[in-house]
N, C-alpha and C. Protein backbone atom coordinates (compact mmCIF):
# COMPACT_ATOMS: atom_id res chain seq x y z
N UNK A 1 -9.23 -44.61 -87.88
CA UNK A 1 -7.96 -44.26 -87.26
C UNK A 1 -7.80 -42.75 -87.34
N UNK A 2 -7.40 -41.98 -86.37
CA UNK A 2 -6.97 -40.94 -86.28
C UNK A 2 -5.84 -39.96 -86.95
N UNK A 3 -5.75 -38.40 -86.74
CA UNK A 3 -4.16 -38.47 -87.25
C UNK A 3 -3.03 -38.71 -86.28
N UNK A 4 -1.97 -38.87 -86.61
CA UNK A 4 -0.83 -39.60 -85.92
C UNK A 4 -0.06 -38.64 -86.23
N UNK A 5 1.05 -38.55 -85.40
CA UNK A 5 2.12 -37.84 -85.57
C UNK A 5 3.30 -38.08 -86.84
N UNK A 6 3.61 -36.95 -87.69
CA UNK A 6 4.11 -37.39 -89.04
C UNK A 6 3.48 -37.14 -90.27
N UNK A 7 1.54 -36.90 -89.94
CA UNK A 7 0.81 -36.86 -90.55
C UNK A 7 0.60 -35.39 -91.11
N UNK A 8 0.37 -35.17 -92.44
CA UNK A 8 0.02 -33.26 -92.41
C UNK A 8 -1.27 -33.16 -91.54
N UNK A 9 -0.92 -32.16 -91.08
CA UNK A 9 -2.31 -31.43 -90.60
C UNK A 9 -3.23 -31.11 -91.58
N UNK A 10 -4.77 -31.60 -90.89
CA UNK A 10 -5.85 -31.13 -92.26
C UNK A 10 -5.62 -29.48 -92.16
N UNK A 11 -5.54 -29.04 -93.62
CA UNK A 11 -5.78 -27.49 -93.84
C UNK A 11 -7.50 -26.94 -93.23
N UNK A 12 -7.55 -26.08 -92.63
CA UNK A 12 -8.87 -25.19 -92.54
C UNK A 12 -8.76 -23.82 -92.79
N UNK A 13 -9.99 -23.60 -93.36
CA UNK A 13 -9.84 -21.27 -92.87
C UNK A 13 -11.05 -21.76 -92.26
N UNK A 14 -11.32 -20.77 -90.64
CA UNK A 14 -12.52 -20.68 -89.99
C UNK A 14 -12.35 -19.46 -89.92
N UNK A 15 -13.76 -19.07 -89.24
CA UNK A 15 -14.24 -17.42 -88.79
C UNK A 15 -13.13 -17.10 -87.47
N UNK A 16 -12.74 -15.80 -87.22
CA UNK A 16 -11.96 -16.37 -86.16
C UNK A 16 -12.91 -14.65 -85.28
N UNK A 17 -12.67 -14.61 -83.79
CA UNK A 17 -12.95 -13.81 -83.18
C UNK A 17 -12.33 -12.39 -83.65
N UNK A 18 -13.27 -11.22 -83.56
CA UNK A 18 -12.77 -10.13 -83.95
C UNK A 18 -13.60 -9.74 -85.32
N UNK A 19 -13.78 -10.71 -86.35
CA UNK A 19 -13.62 -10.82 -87.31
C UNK A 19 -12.65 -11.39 -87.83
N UNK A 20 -13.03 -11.59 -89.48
CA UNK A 20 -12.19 -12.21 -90.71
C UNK A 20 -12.24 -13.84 -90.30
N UNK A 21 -10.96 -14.43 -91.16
CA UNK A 21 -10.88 -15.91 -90.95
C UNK A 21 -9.52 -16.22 -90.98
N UNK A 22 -8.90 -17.01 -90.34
CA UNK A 22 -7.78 -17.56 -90.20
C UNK A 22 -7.78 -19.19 -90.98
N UNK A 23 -6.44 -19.41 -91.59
CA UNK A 23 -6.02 -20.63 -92.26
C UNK A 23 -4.69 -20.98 -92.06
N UNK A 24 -4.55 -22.75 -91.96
CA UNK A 24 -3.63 -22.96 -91.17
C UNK A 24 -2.62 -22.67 -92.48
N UNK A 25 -2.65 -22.30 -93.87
CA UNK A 25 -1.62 -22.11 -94.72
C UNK A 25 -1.37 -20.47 -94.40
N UNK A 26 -2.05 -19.82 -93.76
CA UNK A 26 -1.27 -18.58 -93.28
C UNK A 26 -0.50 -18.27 -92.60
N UNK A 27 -0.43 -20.02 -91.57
CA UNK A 27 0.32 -19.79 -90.18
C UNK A 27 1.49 -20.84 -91.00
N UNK A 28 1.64 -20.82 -92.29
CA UNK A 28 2.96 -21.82 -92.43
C UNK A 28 4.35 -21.04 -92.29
N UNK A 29 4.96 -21.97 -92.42
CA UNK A 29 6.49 -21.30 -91.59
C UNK A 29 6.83 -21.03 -90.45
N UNK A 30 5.43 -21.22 -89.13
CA UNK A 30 5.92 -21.08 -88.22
C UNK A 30 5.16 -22.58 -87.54
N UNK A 31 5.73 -22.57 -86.06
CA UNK A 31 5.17 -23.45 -85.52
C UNK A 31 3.71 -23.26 -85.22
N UNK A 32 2.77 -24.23 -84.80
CA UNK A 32 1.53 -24.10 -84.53
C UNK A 32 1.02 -25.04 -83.44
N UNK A 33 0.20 -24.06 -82.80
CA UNK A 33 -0.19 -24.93 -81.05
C UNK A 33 -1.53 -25.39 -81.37
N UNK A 34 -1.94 -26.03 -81.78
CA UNK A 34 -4.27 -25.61 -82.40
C UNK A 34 -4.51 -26.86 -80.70
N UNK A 35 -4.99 -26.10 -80.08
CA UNK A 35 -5.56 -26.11 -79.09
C UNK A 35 -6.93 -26.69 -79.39
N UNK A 36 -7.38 -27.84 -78.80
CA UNK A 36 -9.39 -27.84 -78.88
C UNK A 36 -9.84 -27.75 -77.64
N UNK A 37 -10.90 -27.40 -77.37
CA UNK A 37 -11.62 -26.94 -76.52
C UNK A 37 -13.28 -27.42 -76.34
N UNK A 38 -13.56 -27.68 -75.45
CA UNK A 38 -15.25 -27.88 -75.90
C UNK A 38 -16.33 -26.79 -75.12
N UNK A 39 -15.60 -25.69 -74.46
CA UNK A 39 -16.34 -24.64 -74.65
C UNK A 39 -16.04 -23.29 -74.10
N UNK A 40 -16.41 -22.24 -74.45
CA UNK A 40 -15.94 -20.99 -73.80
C UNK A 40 -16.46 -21.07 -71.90
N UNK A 41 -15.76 -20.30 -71.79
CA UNK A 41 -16.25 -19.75 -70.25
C UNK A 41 -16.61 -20.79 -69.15
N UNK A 42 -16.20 -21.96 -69.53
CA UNK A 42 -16.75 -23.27 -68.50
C UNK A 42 -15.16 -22.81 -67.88
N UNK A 43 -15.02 -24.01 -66.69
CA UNK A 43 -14.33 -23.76 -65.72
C UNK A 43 -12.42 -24.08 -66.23
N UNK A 44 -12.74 -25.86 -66.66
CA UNK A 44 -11.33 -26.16 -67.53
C UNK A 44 -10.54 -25.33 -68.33
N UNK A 45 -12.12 -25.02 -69.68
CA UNK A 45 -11.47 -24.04 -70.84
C UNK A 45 -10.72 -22.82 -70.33
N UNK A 46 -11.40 -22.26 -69.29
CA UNK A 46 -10.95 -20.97 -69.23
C UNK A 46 -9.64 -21.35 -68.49
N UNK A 47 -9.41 -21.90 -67.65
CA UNK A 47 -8.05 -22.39 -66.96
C UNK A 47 -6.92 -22.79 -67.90
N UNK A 48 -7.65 -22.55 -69.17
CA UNK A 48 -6.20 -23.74 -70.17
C UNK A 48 -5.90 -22.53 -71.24
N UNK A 49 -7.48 -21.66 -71.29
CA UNK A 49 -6.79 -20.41 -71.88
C UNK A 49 -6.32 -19.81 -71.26
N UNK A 50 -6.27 -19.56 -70.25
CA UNK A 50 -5.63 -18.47 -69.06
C UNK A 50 -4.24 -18.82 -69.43
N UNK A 51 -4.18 -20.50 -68.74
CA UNK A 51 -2.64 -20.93 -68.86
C UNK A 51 -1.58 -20.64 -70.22
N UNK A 52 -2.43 -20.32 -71.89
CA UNK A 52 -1.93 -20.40 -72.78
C UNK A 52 -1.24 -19.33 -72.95
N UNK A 53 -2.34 -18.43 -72.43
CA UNK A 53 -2.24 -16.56 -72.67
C UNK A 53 -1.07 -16.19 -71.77
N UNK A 54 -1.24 -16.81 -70.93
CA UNK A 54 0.33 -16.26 -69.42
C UNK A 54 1.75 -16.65 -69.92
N UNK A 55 1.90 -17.61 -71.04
CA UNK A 55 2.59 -17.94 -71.57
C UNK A 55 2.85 -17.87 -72.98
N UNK A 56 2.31 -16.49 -73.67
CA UNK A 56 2.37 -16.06 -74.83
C UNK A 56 3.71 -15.85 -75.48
N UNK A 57 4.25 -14.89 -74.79
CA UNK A 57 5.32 -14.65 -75.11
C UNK A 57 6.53 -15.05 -75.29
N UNK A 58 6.48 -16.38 -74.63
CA UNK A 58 7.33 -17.25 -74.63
C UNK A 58 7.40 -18.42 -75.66
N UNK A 59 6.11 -18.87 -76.27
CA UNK A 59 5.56 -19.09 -77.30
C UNK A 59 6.35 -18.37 -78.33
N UNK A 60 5.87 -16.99 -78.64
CA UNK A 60 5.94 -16.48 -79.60
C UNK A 60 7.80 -16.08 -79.98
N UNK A 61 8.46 -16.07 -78.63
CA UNK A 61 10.10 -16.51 -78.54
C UNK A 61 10.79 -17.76 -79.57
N UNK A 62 9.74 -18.67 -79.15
CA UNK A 62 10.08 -20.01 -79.87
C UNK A 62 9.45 -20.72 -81.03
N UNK A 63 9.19 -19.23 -81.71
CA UNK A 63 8.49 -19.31 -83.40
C UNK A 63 7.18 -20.02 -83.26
N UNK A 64 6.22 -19.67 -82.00
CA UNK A 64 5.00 -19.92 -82.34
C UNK A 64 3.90 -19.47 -82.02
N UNK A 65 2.84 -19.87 -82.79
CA UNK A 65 1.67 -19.47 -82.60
C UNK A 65 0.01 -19.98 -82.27
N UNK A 66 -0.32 -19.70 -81.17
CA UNK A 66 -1.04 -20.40 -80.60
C UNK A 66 -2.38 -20.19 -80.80
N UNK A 67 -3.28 -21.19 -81.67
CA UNK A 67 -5.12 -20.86 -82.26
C UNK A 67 -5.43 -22.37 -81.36
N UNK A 68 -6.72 -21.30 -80.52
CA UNK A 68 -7.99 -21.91 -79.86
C UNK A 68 -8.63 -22.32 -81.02
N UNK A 69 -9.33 -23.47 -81.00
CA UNK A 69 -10.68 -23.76 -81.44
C UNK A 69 -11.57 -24.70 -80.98
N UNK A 70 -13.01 -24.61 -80.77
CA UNK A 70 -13.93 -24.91 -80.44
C UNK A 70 -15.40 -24.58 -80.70
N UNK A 71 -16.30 -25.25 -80.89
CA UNK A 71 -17.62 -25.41 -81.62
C UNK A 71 -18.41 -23.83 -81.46
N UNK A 72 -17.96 -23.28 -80.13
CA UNK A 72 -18.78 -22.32 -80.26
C UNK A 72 -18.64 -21.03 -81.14
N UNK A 73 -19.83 -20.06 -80.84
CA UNK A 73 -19.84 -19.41 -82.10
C UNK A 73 -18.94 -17.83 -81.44
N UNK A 74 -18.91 -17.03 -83.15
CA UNK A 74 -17.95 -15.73 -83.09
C UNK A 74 -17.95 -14.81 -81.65
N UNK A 75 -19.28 -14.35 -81.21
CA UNK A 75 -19.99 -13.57 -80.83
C UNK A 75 -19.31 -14.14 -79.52
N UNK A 76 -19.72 -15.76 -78.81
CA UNK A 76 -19.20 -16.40 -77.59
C UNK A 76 -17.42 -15.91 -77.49
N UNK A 77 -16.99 -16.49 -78.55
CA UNK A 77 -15.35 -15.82 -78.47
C UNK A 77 -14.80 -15.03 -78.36
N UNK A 78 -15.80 -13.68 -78.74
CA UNK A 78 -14.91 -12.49 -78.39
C UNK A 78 -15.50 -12.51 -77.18
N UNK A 79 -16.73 -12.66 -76.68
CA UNK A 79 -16.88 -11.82 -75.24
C UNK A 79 -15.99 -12.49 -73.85
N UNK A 80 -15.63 -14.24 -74.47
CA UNK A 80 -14.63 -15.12 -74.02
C UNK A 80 -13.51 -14.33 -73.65
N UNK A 81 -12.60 -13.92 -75.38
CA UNK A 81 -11.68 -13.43 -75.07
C UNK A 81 -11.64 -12.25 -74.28
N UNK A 82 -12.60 -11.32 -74.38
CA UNK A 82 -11.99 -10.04 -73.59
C UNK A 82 -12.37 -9.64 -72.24
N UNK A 83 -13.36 -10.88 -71.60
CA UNK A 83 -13.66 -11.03 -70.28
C UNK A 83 -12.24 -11.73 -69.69
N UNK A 84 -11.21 -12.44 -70.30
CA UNK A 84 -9.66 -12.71 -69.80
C UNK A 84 -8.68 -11.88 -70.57
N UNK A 85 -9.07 -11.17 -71.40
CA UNK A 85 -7.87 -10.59 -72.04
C UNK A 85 -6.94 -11.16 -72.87
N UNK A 86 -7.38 -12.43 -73.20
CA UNK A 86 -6.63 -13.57 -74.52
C UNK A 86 -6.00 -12.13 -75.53
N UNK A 87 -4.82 -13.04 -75.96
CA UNK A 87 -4.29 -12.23 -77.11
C UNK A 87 -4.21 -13.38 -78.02
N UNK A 88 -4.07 -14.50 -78.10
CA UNK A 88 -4.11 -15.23 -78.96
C UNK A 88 -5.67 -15.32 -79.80
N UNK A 89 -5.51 -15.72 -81.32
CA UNK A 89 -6.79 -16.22 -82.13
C UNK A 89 -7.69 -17.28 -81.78
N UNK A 90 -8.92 -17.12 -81.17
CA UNK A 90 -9.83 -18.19 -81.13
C UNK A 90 -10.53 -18.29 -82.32
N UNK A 91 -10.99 -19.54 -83.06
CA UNK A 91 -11.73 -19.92 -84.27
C UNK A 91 -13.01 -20.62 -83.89
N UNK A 92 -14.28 -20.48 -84.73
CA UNK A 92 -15.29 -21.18 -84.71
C UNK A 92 -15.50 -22.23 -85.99
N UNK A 93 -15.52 -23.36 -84.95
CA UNK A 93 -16.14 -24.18 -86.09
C UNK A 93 -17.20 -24.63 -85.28
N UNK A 94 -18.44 -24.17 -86.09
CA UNK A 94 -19.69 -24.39 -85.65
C UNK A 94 -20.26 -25.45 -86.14
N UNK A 95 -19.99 -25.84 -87.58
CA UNK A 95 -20.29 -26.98 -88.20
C UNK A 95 -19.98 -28.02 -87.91
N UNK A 96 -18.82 -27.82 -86.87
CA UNK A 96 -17.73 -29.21 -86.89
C UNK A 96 -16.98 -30.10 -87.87
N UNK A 97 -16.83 -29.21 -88.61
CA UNK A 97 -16.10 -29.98 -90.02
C UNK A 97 -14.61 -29.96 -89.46
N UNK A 98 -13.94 -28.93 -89.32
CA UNK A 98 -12.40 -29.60 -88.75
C UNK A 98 -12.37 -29.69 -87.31
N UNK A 99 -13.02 -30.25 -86.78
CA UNK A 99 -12.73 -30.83 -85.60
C UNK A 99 -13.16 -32.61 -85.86
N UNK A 100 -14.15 -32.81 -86.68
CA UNK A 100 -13.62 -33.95 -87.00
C UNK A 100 -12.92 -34.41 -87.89
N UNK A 101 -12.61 -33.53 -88.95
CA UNK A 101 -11.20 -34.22 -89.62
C UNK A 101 -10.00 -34.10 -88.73
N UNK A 102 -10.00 -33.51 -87.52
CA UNK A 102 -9.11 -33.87 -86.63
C UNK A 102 -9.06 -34.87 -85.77
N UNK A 103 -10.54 -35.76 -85.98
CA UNK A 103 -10.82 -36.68 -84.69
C UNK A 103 -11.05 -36.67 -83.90
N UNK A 104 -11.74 -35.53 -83.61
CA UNK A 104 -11.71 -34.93 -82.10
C UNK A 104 -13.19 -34.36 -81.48
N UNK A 105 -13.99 -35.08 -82.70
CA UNK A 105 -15.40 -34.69 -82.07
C UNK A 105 -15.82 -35.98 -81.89
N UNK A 106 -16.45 -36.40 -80.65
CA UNK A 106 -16.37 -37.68 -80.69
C UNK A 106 -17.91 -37.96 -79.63
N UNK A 107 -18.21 -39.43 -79.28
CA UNK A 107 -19.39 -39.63 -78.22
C UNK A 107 -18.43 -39.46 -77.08
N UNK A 108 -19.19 -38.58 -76.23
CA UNK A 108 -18.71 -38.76 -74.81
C UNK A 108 -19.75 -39.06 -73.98
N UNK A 109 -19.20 -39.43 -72.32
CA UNK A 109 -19.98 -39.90 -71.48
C UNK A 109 -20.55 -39.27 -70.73
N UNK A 110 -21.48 -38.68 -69.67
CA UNK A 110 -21.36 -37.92 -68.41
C UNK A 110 -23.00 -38.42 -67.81
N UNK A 111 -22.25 -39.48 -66.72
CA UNK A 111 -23.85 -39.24 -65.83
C UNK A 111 -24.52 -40.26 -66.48
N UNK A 112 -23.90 -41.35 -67.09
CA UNK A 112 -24.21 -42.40 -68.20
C UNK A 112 -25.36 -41.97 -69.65
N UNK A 113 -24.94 -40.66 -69.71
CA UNK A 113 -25.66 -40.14 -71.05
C UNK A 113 -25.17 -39.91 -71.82
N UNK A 114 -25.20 -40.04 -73.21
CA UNK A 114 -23.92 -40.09 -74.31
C UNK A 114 -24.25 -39.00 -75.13
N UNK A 115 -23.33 -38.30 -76.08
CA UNK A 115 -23.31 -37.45 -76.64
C UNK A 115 -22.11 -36.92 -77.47
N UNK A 116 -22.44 -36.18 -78.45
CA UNK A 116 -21.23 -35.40 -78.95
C UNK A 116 -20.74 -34.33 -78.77
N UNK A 117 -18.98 -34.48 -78.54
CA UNK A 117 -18.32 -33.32 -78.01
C UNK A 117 -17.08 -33.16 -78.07
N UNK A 118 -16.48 -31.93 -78.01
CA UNK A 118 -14.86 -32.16 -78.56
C UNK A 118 -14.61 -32.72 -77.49
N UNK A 119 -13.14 -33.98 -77.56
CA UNK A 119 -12.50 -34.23 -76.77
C UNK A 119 -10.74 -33.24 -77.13
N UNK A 120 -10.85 -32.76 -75.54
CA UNK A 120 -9.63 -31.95 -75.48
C UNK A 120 -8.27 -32.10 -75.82
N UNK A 121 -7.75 -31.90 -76.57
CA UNK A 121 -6.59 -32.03 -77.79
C UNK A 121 -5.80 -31.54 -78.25
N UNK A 122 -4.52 -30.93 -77.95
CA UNK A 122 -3.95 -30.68 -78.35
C UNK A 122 -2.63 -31.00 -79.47
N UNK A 123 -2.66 -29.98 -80.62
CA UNK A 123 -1.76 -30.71 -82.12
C UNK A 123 -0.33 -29.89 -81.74
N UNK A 124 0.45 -30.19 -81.95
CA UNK A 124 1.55 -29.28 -82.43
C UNK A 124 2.52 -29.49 -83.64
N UNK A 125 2.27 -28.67 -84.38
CA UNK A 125 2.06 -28.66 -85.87
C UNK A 125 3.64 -27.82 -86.47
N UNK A 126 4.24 -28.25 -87.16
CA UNK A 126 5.64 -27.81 -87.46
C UNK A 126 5.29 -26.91 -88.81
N UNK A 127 6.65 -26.22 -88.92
CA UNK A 127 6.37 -24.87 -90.43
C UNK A 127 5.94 -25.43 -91.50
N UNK A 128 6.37 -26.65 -91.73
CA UNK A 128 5.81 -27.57 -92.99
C UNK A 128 4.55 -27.79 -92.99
N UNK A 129 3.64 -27.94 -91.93
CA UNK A 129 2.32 -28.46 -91.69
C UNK A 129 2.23 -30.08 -91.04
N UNK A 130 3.23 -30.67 -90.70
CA UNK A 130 3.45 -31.71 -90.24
C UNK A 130 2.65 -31.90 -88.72
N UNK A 131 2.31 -32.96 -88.37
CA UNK A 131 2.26 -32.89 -86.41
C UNK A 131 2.73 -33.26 -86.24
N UNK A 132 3.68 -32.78 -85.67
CA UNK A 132 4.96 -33.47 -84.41
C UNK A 132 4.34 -34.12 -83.07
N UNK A 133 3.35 -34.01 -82.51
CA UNK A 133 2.81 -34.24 -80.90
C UNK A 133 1.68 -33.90 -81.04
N UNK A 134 0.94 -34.99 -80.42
CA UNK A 134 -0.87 -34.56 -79.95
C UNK A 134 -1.27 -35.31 -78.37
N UNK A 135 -1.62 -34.40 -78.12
CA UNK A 135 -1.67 -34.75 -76.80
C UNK A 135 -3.36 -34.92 -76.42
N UNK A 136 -3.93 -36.16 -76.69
CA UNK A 136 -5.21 -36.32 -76.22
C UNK A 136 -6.15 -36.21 -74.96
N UNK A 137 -6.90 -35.98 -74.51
CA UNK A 137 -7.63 -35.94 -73.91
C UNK A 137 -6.98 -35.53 -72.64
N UNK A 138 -6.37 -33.93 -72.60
CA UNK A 138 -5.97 -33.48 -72.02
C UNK A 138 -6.27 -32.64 -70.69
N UNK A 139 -5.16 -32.98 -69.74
CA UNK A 139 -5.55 -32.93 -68.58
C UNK A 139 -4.71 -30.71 -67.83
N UNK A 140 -5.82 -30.38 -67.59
CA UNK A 140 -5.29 -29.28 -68.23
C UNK A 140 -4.28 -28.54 -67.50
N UNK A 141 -3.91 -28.88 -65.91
CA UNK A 141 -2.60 -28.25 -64.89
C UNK A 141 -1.56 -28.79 -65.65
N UNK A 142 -0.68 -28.00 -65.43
CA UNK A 142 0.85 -27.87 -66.02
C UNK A 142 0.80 -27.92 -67.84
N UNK A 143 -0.75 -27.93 -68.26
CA UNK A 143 -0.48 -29.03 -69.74
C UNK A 143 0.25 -27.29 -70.76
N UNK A 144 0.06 -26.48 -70.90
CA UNK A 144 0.61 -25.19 -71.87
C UNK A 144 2.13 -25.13 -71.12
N UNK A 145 2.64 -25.21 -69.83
CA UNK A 145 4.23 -25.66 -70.15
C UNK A 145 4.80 -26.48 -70.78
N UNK A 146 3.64 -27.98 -70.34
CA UNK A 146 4.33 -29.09 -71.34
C UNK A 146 4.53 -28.70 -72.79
N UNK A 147 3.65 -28.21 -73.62
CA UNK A 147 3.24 -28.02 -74.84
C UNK A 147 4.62 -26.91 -75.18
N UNK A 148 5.00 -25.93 -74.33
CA UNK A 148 5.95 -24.99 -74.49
C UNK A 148 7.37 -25.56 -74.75
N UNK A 149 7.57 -26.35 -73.54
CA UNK A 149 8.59 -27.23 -73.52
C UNK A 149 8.86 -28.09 -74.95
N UNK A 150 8.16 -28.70 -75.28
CA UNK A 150 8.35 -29.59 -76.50
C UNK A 150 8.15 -28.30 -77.97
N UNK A 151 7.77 -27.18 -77.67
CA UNK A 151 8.13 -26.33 -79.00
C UNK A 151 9.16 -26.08 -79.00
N UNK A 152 9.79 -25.94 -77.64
CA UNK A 152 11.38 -25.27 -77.29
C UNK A 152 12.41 -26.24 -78.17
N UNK A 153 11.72 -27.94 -77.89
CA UNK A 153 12.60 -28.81 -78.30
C UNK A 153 13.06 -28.94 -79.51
N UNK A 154 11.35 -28.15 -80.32
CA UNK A 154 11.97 -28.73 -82.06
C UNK A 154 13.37 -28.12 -82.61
């Protein structure tokens, strides 16, 4: 079984782009968006970071803060971020250790060939560390208003 809403969020520190490492006990006290992704520069991802980044500020209005993560590595993320100009933190987990204590690395299908891969996911995570909303296997037009909208709500 997965996590459910109500549930703490698993704690991580990953490598994050730029350098250093980010942990979700650094981001306590505020709200938290942890975005998954299954890869830089493909067509979706970049459409859902685009969508996140255009809507930063409005985010950051409504006490929050928004971390990418996805399998790929440091080096992929920055050249990610600054070929769109992201201002938000992207993280690597290369190992895949918290992406599956999130549930979210999973077999997928394509072309009837199976494999492992993040399925697209979004947590939204309250100052306590709680998840309020996860939005699975996400479909990515309109989805960073929706996500905005329901931070507005808490």
């Amino acid at each position: 079984m997965g996590l459910q809403v109500g549930d703490l969020a698993p704690e991580f520190t990953l490598p994050r782009d730029g350098a250093g490492t980010i942990s979700l006990a650094d981001l306590k006290g505020r709200k938290v968006v942890l975005y998954a992704y299954p890869k830089d520069d493909t067509e979706s991802c970049t459409k859902e970071a685009i969508a996140f980044n255009g809507l930063r500020a409005e985010f950051a209005a409504a006490g929050a803060d928004i971390v990418g993560i996805s399998p790929d590595p440091i080096k992929r993320h920055d050249r990610f971020k600054q070929k769109y100009a992201l201002t938000f933190p992207l993280v690597a987990d290369e190992a895949r250790a918290v992406l599956e204590n999130y549930g979210i690395w999973v077999e997928k299908s394509m072309y009837g060939r199976k494999y492992m891969g993040v399925e697209r996911t979004t947590f939204l995570i309250d100052q306590h560390g709680r998840i309020v909303r996860i939005w699975p296997k996400v479909k990515v037009a309109g989805h960073a208003e929706e996500v905005l909208a329901a931070v507005r709500a808490m």
